[in-house]
PDB file of N, CA and C in Angstrom:
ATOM      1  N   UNK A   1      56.601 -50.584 -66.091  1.00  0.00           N
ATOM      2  CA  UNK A   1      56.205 -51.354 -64.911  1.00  0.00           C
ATOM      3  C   UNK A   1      55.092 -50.635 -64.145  1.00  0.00           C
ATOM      4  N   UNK A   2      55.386 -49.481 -64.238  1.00  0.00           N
ATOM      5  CA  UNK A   2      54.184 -48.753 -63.444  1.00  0.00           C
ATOM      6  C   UNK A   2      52.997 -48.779 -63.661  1.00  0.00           C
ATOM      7  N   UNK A   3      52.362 -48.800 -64.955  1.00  0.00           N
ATOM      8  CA  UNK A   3      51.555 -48.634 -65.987  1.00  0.00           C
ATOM      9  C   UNK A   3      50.909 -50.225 -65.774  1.00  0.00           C
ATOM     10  N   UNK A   4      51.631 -51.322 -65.316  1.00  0.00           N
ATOM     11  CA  UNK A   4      51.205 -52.336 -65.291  1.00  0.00           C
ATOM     12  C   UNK A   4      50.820 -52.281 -63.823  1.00  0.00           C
ATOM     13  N   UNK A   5      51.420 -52.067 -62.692  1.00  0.00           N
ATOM     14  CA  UNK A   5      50.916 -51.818 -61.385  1.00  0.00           C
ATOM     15  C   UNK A   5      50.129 -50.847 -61.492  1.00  0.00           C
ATOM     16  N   UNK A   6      49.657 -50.355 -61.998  1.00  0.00           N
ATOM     17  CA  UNK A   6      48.373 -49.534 -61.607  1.00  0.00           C
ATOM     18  C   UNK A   6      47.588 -50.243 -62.443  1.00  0.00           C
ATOM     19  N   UNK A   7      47.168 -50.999 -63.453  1.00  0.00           N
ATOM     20  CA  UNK A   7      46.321 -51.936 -63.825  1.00  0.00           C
ATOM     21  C   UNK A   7      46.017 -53.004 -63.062  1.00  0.00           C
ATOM     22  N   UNK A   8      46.897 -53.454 -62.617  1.00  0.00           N
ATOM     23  CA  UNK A   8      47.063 -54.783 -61.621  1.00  0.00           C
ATOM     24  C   UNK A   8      45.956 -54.073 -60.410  1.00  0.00           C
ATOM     25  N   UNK A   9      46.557 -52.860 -59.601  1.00  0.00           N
ATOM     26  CA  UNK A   9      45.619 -52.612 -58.880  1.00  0.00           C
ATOM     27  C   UNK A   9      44.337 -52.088 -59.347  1.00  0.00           C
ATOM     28  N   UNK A  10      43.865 -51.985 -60.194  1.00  0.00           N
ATOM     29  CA  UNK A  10      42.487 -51.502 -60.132  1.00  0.00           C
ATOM     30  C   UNK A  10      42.181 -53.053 -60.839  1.00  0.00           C
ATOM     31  N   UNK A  11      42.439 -53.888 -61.370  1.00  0.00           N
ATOM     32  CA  UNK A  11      42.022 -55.278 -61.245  1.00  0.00           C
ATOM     33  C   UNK A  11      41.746 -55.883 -59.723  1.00  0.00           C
ATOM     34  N   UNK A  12      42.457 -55.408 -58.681  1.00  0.00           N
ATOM     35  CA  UNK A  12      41.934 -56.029 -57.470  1.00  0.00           C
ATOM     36  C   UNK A  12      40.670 -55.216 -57.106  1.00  0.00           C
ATOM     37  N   UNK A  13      40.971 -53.563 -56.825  1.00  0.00           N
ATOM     38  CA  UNK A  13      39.759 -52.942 -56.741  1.00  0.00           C
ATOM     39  C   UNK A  13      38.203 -53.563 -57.467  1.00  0.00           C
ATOM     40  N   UNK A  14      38.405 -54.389 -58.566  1.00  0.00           N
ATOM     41  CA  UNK A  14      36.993 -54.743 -58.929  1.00  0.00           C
ATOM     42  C   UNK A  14      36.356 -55.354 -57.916  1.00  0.00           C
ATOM     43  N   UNK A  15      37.771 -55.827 -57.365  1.00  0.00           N
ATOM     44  CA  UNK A  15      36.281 -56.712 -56.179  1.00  0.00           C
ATOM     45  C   UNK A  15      35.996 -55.831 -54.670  1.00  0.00           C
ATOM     46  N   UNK A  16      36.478 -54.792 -54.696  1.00  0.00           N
ATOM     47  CA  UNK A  16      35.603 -53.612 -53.457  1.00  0.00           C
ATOM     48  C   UNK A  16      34.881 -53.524 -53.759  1.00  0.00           C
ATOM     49  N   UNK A  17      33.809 -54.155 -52.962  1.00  0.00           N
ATOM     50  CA  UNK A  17      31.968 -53.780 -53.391  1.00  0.00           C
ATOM     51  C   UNK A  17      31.366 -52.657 -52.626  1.00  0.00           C
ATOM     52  N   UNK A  18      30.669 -51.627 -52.940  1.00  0.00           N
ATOM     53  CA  UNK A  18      30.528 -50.749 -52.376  1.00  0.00           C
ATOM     54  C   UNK A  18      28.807 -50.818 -51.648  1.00  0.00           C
ATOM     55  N   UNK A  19      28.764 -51.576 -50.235  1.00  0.00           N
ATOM     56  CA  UNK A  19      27.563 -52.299 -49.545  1.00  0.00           C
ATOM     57  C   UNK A  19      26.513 -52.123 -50.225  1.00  0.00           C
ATOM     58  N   UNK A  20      25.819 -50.590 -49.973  1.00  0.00           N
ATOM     59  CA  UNK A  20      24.844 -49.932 -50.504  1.00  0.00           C
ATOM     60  C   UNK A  20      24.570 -50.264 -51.963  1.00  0.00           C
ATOM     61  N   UNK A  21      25.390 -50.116 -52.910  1.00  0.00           N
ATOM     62  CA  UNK A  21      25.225 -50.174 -54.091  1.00  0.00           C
ATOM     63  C   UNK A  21      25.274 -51.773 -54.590  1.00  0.00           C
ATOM     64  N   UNK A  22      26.371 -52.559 -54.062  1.00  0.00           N
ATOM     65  CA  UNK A  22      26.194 -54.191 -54.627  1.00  0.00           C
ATOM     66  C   UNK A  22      26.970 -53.764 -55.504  1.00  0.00           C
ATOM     67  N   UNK A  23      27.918 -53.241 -56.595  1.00  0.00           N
ATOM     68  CA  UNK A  23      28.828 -52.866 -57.478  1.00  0.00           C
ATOM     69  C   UNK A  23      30.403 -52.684 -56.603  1.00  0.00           C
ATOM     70  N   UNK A  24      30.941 -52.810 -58.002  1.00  0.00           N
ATOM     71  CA  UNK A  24      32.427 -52.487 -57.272  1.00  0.00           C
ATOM     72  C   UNK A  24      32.852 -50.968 -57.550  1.00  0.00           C
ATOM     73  N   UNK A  25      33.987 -50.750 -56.277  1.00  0.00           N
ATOM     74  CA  UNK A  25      34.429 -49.422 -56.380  1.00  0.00           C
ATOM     75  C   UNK A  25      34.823 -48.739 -57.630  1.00  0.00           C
ATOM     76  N   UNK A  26      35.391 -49.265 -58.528  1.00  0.00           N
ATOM     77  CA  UNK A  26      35.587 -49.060 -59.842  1.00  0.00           C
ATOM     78  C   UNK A  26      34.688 -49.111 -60.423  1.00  0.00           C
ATOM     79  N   UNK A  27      33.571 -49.706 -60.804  1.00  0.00           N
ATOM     80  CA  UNK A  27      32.390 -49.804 -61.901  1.00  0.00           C
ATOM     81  C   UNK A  27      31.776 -48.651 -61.450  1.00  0.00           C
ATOM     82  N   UNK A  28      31.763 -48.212 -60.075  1.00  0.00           N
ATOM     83  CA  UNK A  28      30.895 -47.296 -59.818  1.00  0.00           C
ATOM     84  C   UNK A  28      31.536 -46.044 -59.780  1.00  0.00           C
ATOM     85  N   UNK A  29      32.795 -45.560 -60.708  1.00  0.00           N
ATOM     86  CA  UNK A  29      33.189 -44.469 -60.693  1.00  0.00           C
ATOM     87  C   UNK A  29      33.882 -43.980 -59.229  1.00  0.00           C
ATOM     88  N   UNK A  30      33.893 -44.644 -58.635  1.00  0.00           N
ATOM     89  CA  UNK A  30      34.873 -43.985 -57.247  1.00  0.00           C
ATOM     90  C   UNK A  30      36.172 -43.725 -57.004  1.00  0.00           C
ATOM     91  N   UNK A  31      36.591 -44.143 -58.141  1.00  0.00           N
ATOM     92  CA  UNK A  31      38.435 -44.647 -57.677  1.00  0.00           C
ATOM     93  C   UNK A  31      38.689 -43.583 -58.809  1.00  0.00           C
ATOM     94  N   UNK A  32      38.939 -42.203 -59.115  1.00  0.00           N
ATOM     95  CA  UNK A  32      39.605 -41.200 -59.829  1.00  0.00           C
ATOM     96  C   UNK A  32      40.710 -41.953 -60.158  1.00  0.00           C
ATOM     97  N   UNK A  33      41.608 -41.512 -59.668  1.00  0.00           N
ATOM     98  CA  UNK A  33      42.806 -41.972 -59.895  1.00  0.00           C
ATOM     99  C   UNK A  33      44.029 -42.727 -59.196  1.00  0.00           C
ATOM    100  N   UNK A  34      44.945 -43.860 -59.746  1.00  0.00           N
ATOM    101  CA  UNK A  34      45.756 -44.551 -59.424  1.00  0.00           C
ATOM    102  C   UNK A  34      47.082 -44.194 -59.761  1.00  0.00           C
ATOM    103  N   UNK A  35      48.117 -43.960 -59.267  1.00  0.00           N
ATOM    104  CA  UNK A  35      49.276 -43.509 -59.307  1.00  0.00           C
ATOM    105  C   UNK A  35      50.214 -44.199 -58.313  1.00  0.00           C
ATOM    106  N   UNK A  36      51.146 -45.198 -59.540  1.00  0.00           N
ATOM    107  CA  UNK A  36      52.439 -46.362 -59.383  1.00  0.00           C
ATOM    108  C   UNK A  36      53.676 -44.940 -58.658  1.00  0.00           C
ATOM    109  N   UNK A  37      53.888 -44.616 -57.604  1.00  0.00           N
ATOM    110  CA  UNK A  37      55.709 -44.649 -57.913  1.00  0.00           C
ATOM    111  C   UNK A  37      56.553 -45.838 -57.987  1.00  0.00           C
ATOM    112  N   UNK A  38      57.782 -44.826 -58.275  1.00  0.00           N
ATOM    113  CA  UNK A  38      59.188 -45.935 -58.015  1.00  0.00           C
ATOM    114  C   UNK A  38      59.186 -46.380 -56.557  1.00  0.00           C
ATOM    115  N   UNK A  39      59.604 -48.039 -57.080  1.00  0.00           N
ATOM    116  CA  UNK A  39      59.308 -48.689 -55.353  1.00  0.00           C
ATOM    117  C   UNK A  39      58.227 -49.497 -54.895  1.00  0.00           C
ATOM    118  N   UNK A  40      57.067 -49.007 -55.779  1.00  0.00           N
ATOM    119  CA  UNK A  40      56.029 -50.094 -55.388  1.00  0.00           C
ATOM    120  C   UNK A  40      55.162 -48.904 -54.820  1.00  0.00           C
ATOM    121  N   UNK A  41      55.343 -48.088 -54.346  1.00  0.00           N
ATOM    122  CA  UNK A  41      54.058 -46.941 -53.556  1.00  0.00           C
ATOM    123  C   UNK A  41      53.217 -47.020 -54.732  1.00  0.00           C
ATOM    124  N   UNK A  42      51.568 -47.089 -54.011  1.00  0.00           N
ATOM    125  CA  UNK A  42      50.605 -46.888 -55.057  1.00  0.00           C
ATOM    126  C   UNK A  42      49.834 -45.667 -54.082  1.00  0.00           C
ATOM    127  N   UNK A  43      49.207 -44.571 -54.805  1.00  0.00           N
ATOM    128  CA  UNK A  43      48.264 -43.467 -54.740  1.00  0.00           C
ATOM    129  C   UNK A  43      47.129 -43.389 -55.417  1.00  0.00           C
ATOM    130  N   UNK A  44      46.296 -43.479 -54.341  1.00  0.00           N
ATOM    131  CA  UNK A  44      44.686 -43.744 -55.148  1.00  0.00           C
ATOM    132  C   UNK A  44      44.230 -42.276 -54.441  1.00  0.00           C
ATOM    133  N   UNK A  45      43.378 -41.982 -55.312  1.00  0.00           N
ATOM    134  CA  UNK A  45      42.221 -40.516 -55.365  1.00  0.00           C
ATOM    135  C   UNK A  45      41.121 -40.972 -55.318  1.00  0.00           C
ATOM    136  N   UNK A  46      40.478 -41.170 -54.350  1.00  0.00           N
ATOM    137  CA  UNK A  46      38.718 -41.803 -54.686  1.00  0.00           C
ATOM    138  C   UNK A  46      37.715 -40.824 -53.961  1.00  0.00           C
ATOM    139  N   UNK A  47      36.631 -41.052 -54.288  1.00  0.00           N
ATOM    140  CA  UNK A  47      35.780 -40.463 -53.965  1.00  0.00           C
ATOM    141  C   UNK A  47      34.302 -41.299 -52.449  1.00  0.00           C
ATOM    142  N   UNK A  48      32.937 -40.988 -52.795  1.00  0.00           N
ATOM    143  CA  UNK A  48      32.436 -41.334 -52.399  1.00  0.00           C
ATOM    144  C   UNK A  48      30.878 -40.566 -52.812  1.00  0.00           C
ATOM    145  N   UNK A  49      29.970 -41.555 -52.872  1.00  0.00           N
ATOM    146  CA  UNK A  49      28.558 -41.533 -53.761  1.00  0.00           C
ATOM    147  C   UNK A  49      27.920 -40.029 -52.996  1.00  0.00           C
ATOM    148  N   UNK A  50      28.121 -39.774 -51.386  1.00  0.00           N
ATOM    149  CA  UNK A  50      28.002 -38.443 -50.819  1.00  0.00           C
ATOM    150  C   UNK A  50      28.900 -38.436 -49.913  1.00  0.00           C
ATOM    151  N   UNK A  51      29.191 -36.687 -49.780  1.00  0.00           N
ATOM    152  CA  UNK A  51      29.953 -36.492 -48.547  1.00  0.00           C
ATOM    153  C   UNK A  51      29.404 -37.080 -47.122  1.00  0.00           C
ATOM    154  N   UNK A  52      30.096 -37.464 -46.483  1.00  0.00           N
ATOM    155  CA  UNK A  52      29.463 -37.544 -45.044  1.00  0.00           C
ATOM    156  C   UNK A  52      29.101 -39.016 -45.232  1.00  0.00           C
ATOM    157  N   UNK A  53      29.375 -40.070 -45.962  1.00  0.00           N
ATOM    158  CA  UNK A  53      28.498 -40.941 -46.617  1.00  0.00           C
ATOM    159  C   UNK A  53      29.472 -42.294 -45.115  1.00  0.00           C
ATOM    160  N   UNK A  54      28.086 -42.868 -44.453  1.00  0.00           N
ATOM    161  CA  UNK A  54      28.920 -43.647 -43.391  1.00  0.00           C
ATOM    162  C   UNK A  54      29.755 -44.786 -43.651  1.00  0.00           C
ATOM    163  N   UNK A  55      30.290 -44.847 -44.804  1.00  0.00           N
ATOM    164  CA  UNK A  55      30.925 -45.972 -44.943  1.00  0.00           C
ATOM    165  C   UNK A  55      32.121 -45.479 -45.990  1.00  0.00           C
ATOM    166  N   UNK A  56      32.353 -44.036 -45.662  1.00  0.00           N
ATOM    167  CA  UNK A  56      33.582 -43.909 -46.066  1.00  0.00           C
ATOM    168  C   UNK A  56      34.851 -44.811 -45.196  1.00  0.00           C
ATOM    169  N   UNK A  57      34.980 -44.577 -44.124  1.00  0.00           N
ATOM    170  CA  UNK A  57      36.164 -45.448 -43.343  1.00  0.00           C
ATOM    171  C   UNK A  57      36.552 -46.922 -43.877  1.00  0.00           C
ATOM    172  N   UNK A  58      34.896 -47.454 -44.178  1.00  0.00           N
ATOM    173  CA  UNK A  58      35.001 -49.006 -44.718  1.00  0.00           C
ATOM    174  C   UNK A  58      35.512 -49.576 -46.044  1.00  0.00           C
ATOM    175  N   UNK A  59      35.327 -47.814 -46.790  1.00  0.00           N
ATOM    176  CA  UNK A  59      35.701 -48.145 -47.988  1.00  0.00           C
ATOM    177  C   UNK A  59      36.909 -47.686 -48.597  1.00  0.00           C
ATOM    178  N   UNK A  60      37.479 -46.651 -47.790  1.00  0.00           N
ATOM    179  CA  UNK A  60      38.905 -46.432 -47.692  1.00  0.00           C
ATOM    180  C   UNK A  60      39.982 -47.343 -47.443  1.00  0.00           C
ATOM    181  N   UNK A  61      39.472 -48.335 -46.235  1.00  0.00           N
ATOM    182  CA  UNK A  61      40.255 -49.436 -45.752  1.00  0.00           C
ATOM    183  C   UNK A  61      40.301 -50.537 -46.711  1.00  0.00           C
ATOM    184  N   UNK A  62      39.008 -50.837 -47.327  1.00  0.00           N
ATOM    185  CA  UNK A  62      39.039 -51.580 -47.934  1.00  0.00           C
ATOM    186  C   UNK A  62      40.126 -51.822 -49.047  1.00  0.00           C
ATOM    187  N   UNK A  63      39.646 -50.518 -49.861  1.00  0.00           N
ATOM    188  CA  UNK A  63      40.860 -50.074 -51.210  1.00  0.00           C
ATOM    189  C   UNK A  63      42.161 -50.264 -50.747  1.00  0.00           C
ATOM    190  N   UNK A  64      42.489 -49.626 -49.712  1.00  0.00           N
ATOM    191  CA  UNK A  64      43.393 -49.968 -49.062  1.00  0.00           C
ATOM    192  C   UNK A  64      44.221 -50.917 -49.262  1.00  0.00           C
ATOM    193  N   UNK A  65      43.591 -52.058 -48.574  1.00  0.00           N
ATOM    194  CA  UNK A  65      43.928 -53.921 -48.184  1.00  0.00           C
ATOM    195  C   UNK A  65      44.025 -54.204 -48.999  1.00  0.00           C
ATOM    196  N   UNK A  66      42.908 -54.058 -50.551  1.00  0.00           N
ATOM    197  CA  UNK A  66      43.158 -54.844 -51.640  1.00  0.00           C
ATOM    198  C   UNK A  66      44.257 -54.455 -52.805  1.00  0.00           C
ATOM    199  N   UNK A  67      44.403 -52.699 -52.889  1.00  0.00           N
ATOM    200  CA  UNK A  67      45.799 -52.414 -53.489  1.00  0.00           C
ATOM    201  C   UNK A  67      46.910 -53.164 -52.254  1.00  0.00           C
ATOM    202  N   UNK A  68      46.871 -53.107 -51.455  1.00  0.00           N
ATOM    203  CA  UNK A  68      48.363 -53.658 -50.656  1.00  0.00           C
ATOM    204  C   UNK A  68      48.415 -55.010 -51.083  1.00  0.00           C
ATOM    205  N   UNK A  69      47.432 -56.109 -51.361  1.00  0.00           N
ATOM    206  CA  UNK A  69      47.531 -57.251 -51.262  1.00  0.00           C
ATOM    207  C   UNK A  69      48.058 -57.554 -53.052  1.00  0.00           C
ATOM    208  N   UNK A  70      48.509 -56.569 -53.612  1.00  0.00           N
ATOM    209  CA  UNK A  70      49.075 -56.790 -55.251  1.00  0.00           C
ATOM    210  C   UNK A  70      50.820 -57.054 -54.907  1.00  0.00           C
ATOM    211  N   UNK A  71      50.576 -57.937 -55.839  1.00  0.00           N
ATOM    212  CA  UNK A  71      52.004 -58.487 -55.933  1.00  0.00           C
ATOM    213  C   UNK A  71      53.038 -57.435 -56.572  1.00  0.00           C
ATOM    214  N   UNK A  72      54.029 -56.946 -55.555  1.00  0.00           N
ATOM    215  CA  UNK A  72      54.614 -55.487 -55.904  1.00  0.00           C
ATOM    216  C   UNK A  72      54.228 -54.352 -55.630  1.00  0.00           C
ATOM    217  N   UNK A  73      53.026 -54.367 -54.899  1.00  0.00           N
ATOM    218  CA  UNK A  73      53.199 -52.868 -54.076  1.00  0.00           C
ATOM    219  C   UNK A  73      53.296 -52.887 -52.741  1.00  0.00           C
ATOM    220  N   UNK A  74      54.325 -51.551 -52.732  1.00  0.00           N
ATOM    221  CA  UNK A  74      54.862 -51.817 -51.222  1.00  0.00           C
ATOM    222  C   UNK A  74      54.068 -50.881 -50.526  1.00  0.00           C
ATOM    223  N   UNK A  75      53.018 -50.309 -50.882  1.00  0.00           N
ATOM    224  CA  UNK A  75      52.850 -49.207 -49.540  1.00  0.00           C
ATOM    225  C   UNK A  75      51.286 -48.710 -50.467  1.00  0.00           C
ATOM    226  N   UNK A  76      50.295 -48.327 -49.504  1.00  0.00           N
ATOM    227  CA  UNK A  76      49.699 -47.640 -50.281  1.00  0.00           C
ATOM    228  C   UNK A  76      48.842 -46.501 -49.475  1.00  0.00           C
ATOM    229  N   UNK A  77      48.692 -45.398 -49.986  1.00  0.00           N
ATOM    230  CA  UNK A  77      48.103 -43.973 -49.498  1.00  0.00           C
ATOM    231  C   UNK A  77      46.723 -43.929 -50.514  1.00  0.00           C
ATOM    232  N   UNK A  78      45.409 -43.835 -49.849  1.00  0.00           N
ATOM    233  CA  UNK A  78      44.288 -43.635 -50.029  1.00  0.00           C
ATOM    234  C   UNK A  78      43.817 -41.991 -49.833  1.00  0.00           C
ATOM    235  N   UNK A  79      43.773 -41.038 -50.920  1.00  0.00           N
ATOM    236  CA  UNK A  79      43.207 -39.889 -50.475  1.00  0.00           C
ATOM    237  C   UNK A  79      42.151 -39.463 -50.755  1.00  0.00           C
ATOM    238  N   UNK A  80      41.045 -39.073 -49.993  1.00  0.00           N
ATOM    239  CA  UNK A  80      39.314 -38.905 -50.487  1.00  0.00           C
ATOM    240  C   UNK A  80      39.335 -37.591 -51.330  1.00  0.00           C
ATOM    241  N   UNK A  81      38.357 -37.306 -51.890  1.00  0.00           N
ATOM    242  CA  UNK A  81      38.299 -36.085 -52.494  1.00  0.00           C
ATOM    243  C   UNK A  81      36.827 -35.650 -52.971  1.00  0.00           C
ATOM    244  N   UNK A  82      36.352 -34.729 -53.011  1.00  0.00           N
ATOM    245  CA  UNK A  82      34.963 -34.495 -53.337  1.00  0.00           C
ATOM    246  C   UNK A  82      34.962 -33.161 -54.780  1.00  0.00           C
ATOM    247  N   UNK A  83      35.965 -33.403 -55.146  1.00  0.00           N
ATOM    248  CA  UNK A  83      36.136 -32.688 -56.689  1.00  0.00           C
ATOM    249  C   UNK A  83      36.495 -33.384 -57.818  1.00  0.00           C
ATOM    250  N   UNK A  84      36.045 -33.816 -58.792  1.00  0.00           N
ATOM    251  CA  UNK A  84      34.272 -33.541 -59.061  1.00  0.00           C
ATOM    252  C   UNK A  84      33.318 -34.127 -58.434  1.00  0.00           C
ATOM    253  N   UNK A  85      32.600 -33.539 -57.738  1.00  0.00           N
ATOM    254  CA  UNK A  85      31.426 -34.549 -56.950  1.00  0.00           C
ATOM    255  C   UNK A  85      31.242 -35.902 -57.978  1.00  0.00           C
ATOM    256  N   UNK A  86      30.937 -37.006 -57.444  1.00  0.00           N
ATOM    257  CA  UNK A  86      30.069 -37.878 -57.736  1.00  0.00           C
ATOM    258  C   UNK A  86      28.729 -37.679 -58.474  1.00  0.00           C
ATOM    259  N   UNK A  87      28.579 -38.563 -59.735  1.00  0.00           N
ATOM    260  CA  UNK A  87      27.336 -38.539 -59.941  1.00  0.00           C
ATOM    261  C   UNK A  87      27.092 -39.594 -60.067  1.00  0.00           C
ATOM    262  N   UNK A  88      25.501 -40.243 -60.546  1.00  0.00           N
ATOM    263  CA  UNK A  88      25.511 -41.455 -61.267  1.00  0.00           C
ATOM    264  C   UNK A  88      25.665 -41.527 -62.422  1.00  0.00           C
ATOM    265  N   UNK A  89      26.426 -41.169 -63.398  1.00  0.00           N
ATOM    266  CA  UNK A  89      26.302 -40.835 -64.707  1.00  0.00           C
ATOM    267  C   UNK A  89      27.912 -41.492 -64.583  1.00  0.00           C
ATOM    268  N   UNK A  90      28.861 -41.561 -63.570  1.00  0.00           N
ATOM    269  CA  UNK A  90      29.791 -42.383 -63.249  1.00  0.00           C
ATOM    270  C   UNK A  90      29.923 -43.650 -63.380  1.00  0.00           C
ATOM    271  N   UNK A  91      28.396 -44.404 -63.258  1.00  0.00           N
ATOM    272  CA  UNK A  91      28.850 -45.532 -63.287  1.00  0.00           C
ATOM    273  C   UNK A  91      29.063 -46.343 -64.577  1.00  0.00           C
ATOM    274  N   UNK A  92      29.669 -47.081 -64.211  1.00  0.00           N
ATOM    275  CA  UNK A  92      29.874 -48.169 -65.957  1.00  0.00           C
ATOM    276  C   UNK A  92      28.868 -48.766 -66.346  1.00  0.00           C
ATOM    277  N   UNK A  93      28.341 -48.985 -67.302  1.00  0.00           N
ATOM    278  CA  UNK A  93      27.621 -49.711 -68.096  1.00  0.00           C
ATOM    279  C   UNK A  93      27.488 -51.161 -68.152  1.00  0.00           C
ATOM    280  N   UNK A  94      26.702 -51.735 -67.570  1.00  0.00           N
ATOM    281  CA  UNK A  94      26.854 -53.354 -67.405  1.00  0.00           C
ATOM    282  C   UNK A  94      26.883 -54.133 -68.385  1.00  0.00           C
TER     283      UNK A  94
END
């Protein structure tokens, strides 16, 4: 089940568009990692294109709203991280 809730959520994440870029948080390498517990808690690891970058808040919240809005998760914790920096060599291939 878990394995499927954390797919489920990074299926919603496609649609966090990240302003600047016009891509989603996922295509563009931001979202490290997703982690289901028991219960429905989801844990995301994401990043951001630079530190200091002004639309971290917008895009934290965002991830946020759209993992909460999955059918079956009850709670979700967003933590930033700047290890491994960002590159563009992150992003997906269109």
């Amino acid at each position: 089940m878990s394995a499927n809730l954390e797919r489920l959520v990074e299926i919603a994440l496609r649609d966090v568009l990240d302003p600047e870029m016009g891509r989603s948080v996922v295509d563009l390498g931001l979202i490290y990692a997703i982690t289901a517990m028991p219960g429905g808690a989801i844990a995301i690891t994401m990043t951001t294109t630079t530190r200091g970058c002004p639309l971290t808040g917008f895009l934290k919240e965002a991830v946020a709203m759209a993992a909460g809005a999955v059918e079956g998760v009850t709670g979700v914790v967003v933590a930033l991280t700047y290890e491994p920096a960002w590159q563009p060599g992150m992003i997906a291939a269109e």
